[in-house]
Protein backbone atom coordinates (compact mmCIF):
# COMPACT_ATOMS: atom_id res chain seq x y z
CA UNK A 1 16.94 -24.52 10.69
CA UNK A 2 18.65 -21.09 10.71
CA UNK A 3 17.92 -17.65 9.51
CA UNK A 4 20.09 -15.00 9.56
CA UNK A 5 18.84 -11.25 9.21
CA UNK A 6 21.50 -9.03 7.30
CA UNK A 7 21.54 -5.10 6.27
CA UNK A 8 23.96 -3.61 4.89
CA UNK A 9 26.43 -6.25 4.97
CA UNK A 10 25.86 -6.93 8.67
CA UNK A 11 24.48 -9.55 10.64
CA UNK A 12 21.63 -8.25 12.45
CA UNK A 13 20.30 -11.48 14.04
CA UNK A 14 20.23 -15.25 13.92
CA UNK A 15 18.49 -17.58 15.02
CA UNK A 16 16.20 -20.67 15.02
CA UNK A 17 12.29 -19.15 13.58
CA UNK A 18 11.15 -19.38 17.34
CA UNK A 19 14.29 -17.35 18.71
CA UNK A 20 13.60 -14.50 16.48
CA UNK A 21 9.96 -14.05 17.27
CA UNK A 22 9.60 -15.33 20.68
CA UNK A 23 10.99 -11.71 22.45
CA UNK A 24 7.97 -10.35 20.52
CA UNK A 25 5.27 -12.63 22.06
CA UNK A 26 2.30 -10.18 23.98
CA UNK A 27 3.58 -7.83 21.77
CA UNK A 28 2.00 -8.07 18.89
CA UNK A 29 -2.16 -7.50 18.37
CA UNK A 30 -5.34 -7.25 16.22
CA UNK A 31 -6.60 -3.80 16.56
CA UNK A 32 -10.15 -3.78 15.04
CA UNK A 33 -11.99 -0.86 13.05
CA UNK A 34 -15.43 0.08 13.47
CA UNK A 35 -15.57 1.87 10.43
CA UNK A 36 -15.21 0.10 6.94
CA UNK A 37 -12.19 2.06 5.77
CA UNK A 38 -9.14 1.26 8.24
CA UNK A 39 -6.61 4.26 6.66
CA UNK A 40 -6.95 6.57 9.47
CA UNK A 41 -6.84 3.78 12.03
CA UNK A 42 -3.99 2.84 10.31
CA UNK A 43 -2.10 6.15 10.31
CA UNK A 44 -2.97 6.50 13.73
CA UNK A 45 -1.49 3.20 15.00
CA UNK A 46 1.55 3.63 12.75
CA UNK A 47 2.41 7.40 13.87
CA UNK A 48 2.30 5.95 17.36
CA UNK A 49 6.11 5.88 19.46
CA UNK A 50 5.14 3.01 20.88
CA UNK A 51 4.34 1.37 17.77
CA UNK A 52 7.36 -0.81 15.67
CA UNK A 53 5.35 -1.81 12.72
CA UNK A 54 1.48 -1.88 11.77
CA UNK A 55 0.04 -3.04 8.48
CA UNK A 56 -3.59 -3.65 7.71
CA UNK A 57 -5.67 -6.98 8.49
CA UNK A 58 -9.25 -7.32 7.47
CA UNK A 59 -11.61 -4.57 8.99
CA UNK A 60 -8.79 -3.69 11.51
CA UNK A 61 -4.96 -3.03 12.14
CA UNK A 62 -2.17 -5.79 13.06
CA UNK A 63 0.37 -4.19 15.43
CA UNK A 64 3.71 -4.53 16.88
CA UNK A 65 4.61 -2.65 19.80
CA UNK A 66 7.36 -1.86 21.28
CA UNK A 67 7.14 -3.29 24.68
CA UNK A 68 4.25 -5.14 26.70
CA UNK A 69 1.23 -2.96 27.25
CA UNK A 70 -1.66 -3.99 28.65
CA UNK A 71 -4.69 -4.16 27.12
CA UNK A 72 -6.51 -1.73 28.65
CA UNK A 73 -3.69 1.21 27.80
CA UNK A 74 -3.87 -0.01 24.48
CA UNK A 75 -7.52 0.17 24.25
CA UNK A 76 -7.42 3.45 25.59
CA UNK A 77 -4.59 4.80 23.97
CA UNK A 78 -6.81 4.27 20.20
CA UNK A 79 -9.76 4.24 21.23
CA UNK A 80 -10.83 0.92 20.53
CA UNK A 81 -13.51 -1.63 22.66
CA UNK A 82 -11.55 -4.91 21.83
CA UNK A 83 -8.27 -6.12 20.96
CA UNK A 84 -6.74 -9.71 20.55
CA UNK A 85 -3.48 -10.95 20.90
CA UNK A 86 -1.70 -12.60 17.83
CA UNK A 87 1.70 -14.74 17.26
CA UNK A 88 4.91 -13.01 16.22
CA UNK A 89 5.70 -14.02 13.03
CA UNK A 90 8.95 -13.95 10.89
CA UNK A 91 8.26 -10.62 9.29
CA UNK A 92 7.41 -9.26 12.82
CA UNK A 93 11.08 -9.90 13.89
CA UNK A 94 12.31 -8.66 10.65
CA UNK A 95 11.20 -5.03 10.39
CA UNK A 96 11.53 -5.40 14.39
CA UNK A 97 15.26 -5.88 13.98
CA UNK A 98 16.17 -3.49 10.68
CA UNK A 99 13.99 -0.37 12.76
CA UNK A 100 15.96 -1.31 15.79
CA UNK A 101 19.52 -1.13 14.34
CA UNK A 102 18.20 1.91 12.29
CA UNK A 103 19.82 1.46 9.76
CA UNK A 104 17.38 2.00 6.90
CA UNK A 105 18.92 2.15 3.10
CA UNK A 106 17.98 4.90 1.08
CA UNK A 107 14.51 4.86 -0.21
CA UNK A 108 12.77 3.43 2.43
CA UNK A 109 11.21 6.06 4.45
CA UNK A 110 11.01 8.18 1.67
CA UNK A 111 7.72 7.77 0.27
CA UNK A 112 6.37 8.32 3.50
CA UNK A 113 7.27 11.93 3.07
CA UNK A 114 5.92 12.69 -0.50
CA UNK A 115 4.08 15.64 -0.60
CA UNK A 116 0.87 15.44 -3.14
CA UNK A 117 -0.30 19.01 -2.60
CA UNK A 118 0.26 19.86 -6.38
CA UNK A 119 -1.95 17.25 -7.63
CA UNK A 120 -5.88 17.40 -7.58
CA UNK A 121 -7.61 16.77 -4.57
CA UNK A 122 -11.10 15.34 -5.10
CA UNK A 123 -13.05 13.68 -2.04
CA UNK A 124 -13.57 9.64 -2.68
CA UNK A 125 -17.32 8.85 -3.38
CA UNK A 126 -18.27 5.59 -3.27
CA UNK A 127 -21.41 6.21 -5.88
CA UNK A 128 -18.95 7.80 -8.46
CA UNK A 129 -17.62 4.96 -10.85
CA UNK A 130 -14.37 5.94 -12.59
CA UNK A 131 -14.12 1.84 -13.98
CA UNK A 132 -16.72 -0.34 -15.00
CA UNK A 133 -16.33 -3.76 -16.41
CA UNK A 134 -18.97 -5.84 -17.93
CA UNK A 135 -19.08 -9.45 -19.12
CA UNK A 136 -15.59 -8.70 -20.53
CA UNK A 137 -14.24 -11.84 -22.56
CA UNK A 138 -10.31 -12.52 -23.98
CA UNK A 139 -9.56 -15.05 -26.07
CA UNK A 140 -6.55 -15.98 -27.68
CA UNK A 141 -7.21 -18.07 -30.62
CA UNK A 142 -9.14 -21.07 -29.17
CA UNK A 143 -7.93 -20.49 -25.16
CA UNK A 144 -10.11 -18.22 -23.18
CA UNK A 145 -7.57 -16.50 -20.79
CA UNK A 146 -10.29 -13.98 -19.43
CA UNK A 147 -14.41 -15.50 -19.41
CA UNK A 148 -17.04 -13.05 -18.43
CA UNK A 149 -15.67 -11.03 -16.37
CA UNK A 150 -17.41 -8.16 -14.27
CA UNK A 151 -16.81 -5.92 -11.21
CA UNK A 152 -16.81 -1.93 -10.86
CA UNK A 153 -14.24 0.68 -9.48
CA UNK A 154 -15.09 4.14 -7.40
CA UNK A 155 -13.31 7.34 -6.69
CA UNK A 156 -10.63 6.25 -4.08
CA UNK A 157 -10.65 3.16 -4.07
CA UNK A 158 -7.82 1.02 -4.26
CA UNK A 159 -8.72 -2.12 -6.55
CA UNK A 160 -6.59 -5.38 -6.46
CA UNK A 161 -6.04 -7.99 -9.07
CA UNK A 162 -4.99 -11.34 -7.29
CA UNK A 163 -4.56 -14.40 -8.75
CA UNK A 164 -1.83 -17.40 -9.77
CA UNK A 165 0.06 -17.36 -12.36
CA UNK A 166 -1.87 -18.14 -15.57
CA UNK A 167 -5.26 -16.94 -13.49
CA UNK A 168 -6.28 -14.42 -16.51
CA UNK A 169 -5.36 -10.87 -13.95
CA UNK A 170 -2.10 -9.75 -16.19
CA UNK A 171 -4.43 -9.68 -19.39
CA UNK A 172 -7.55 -8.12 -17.55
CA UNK A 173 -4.86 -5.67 -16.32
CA UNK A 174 -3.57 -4.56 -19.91
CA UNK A 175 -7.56 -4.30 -21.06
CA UNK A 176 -7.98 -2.43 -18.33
CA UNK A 177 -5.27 0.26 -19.38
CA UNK A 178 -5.96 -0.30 -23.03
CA UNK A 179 -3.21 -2.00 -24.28
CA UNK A 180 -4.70 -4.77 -25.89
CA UNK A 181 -8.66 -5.21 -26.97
CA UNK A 182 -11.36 -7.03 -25.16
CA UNK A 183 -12.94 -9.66 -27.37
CA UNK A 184 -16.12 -9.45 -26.08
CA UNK A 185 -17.92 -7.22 -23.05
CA UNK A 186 -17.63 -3.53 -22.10
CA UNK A 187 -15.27 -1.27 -20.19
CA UNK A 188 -15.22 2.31 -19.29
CA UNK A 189 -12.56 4.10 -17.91
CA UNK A 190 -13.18 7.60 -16.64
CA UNK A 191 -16.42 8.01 -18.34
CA UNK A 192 -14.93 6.59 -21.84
CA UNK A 193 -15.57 3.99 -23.57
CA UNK A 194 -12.01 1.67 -24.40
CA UNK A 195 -13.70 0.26 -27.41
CA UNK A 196 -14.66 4.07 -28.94
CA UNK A 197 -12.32 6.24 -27.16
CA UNK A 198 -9.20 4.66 -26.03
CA UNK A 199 -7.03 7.80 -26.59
CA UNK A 200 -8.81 10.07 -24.46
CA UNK A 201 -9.68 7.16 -21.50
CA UNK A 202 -5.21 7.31 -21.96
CA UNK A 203 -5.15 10.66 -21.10
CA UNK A 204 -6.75 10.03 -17.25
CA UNK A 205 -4.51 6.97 -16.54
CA UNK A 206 -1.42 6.55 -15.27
CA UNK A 207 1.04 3.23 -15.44
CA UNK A 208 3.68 1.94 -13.35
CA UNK A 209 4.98 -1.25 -14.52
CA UNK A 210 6.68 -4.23 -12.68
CA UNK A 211 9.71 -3.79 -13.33
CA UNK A 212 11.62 -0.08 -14.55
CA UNK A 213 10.37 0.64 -17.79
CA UNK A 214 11.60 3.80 -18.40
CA UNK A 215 14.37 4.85 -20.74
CA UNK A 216 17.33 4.10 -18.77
CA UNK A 217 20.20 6.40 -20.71
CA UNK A 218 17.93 9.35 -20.36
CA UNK A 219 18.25 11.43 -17.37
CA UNK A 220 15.99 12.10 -14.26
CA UNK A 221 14.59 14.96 -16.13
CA UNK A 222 14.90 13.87 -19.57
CA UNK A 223 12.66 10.76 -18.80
CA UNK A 224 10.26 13.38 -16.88
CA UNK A 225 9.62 15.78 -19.55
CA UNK A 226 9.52 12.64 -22.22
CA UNK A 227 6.39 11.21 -20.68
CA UNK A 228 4.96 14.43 -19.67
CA UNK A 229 5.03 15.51 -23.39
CA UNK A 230 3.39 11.69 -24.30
CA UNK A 231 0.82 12.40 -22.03
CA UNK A 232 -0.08 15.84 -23.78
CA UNK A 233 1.75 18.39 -21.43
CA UNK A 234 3.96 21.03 -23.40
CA UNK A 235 5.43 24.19 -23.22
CA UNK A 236 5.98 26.18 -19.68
CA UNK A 237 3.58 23.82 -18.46
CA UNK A 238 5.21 20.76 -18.76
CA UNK A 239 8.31 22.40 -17.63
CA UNK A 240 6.63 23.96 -14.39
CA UNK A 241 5.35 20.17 -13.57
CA UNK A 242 8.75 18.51 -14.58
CA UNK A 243 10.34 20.61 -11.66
CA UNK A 244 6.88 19.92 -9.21
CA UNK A 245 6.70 16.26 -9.70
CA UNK A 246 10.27 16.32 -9.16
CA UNK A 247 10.07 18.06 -6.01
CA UNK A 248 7.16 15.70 -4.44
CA UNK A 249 8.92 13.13 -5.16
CA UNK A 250 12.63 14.05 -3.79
CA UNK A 251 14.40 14.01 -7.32
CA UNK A 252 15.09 17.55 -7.67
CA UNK A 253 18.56 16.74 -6.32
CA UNK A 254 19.10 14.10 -9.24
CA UNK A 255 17.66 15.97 -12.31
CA UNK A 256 20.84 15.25 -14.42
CA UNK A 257 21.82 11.90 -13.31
CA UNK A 258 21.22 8.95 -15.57
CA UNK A 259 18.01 6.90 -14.56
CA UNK A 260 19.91 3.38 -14.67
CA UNK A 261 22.23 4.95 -11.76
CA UNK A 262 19.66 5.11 -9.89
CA UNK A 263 19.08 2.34 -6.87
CA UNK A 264 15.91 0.64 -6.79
CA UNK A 265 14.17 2.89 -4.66
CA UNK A 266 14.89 5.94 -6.76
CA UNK A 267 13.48 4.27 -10.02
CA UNK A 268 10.37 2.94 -8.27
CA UNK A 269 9.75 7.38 -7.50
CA UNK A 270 10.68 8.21 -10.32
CA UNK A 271 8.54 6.03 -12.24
CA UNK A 272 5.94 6.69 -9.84
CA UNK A 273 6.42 10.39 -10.66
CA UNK A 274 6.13 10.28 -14.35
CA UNK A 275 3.00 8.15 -13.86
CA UNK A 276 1.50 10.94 -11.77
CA UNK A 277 2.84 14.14 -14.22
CA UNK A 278 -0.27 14.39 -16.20
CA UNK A 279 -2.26 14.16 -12.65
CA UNK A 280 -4.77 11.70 -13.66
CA UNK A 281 -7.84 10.26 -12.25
CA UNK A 282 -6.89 6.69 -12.37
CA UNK A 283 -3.18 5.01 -11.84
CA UNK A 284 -2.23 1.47 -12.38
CA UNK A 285 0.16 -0.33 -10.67
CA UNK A 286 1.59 -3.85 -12.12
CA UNK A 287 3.37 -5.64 -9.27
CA UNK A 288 4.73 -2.04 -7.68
CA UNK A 289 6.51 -3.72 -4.87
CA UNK A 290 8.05 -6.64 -6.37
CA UNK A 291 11.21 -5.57 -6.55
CA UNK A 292 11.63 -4.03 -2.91
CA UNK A 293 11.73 -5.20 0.57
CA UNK A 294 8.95 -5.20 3.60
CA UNK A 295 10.12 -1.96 4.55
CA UNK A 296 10.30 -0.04 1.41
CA UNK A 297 6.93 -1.77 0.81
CA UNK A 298 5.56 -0.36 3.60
CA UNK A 299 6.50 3.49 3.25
CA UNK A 300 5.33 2.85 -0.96
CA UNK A 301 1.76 2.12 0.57
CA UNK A 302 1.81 5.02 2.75
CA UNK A 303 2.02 7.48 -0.52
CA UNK A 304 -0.59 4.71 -2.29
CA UNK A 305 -2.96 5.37 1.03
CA UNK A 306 -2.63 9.28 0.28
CA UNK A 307 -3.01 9.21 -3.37
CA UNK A 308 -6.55 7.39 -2.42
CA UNK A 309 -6.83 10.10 0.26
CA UNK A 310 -7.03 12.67 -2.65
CA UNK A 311 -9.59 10.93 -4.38
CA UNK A 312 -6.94 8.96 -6.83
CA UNK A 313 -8.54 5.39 -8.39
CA UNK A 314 -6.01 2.63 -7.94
CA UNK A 315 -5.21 -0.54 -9.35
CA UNK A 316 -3.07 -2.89 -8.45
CA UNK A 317 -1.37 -6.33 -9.06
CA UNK A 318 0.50 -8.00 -6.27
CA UNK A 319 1.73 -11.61 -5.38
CA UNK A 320 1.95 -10.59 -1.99
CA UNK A 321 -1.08 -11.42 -0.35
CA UNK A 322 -0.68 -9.80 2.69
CA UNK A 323 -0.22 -6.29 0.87
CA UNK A 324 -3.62 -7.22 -1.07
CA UNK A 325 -5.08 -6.34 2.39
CA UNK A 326 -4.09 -2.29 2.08
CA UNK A 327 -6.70 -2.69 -1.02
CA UNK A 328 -10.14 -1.52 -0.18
CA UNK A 329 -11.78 -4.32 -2.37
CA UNK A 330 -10.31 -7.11 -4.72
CA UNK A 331 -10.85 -9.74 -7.23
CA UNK A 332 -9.53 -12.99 -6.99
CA UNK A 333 -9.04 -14.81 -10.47
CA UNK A 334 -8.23 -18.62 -11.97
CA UNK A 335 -7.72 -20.17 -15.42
CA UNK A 336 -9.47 -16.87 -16.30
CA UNK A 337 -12.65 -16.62 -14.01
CA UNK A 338 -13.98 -14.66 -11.33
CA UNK A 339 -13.49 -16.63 -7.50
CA UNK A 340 -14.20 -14.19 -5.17
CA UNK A 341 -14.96 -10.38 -5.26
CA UNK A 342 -14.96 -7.72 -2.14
CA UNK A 343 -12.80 -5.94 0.81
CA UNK A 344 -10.54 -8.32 2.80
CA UNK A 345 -12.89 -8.79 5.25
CA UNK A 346 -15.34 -9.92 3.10
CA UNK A 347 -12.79 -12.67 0.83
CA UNK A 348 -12.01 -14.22 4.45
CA UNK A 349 -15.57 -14.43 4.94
CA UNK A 350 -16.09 -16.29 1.92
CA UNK A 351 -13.15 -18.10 2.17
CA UNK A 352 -14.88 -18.97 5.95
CA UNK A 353 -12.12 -17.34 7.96
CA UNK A 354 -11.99 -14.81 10.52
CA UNK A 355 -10.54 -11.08 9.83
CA UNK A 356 -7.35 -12.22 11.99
CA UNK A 357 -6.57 -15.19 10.02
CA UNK A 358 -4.13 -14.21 7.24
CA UNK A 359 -5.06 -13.46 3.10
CA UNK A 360 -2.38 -15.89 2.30
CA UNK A 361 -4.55 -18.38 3.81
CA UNK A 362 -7.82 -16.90 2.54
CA UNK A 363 -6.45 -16.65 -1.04
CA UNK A 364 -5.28 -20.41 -1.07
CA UNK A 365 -8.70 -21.79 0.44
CA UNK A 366 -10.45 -19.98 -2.41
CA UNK A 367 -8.40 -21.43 -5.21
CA UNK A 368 -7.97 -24.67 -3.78
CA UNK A 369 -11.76 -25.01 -3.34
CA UNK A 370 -12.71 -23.78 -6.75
CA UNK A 371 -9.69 -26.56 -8.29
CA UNK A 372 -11.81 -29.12 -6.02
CA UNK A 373 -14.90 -28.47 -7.53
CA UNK A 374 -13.76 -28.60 -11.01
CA UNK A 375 -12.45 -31.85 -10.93
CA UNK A 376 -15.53 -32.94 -9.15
């Protein structure tokens, strides 16, 4: 009946759902892309003044603004031959509100400002496959938790594992990174195959798990050189890209500080910085954002969108449907099987929605229909 918006201990706002979004109606539009890959529309549109928030939808950009504009200046402004209106939602008036009060914690903003000039830079190419996954099969004793599964990965692309609970994506996930064995099928990771030559498919991937996994009594840098030396960096090297990675990442400051002291948004950099030491081809991300808010979200895919930039593979596990749509292509899964495979734009399509009509939506027709037709 009520919601209240609160940072920092404040109240920012209350009010009914419709008080908080209506002073954002004619405010908020679907800018559409016509090119397949939205990122630099994206950038564009969210290093605009007039812009509050923008986040991607379908082939095309959702955007708040700041005031009314028509929609000729905003056509003109980006460059763009159509645009359509859309309803304020909740989330609207929420990063609305916190940018308004500025009064971001720390962490937020700061992966916006990562610097990945130290790590290679290798142009995306669709026709180069870093991943490839074929008929792969897990069983666990008599239950099937994975059933002939297939789908490939390219340089760049960011790759997203969707699915309910139970729906098969956590264990494709550790195949995928080689921490448990396929029963049955193939997969090849950076040119190696997991079944012959786990160890050296290791060596190209990095892993950021859901929630902190790294040693929380050892320091900043201890944890740093620890998984730089796992990962087969020694010597003045690993030293020299201790104090880099630390550097990108804005840690330099907190070398000798113990990791548990560190708030959320620290530990998601610095385990996305001892992911990245080793600079590898491939890095996979289990739930990444579960554990921060819409804003923080949004400035962590801003250093995901660059890492693809470089020519970094991604792949990702979310529950957050909307943030499946920064993904380039994804895989839906249930009780184990492949639904639905493509961009966004393409799951609404099969899901027979429009690109403005919402993943949540897109995601729960898919499921729903397949849990139709196997009762039927």
């Amino acid at each position: 009946d009520r919601i209240y918006i609160l940072n920092e201990g404040k109240v920012l706002s209350t009010g009914t759902l419709s008080e908080l979004t209506s002073p954002y109606q004619n405010q908020v539009f679907y800018l559409p892309c016509a090119e397949k890959d939205t990122r630099k529309l994206l950038e564009k549109v969210a290093d605009s003044p007039d812009v509050i928030d923008a986040i991607p939808r379908g082939n095309g950009v959702k955007a708040v603004f700041k005031k009314e504009l028509s929609k000729q200046d905003i056509k003109e402004k980006f460059n763009i031959l159509d645009i359509r209106p859309l309803a304020p939602v909740l989330e609207d008036a929420f990063i609305a509100t916190l940018k308004k009060a500025n009064e971001h914690t720390a962490g937020h903003e700061s992966f916006g400002t990562i610097d990945l000039k130290d790590l290679t830079i290798v142009k995306p190419d669709p026709s180069e496959i870093l991943i490839s996954v074929e008929d792969l099969v897990k069983k666990f004793g008599n239950f099937t938790a994975v059933d002939q599964t297939s789908f490939h990965v390219s340089r760049g692309e960011i790759f997203g594992l969707l699915g309910p609970n139970g729906a098969g994506k956590t264990t494709t996930f550790k195949m995928l990174c080689g921490l448990i064995p396929a029963t049955s099928g193939k997969i090849s990771v950076a040119g190696y195959n997991l079944r012959t030559a786990r160890a050296e498919a290791r060596k190209n991937i990095g892993y950021v798990a859901q929630f902190f996994s790294l040693y929380p009594t050892f320091t900043v840098k201890e944890n740093l050189t620890f998984f730089g030396g796992a990962y087969g960096l020694d010597g003045s090297f690993l030293d020299s890209r201790v104090n880099e990675i630390a550097e990108q990442f804005e840690l330099s400051s907190m070398m000798n500080v113990d990791s548990n002291k560190l708030n959320e948004g620290f530990k998601k950099r610095l385990s996305m910085a001892a992911a990245l030491i080793h600079d590898p081809e491939i890095l996979f991300l289990d739930e990444p954002t579960s554990s921060i808010d819409p804003l923080a979200r949004r400035a962590f895919w801003k250093t995901i969108n660059k890492l693809a930039d470089i020519g970094k593979t991604i792949i990702i596990t979310t529950h957050f449907m909307e943030e499946a749509e920064y993904c380039t292509k994804m895989a839906i899964q249930a009780a184990g099987r492949m639904l639905a495979l493509g961009s966004p734009a393409e799951i609404k399509k099969i899901a027979g929605l429009n690109n403005t009509d919402s993943m949540d939506e897109a995601f729960l027709r898919i499921v729903e229909n397949d849990r139709k037709g196997s009762k039927s």
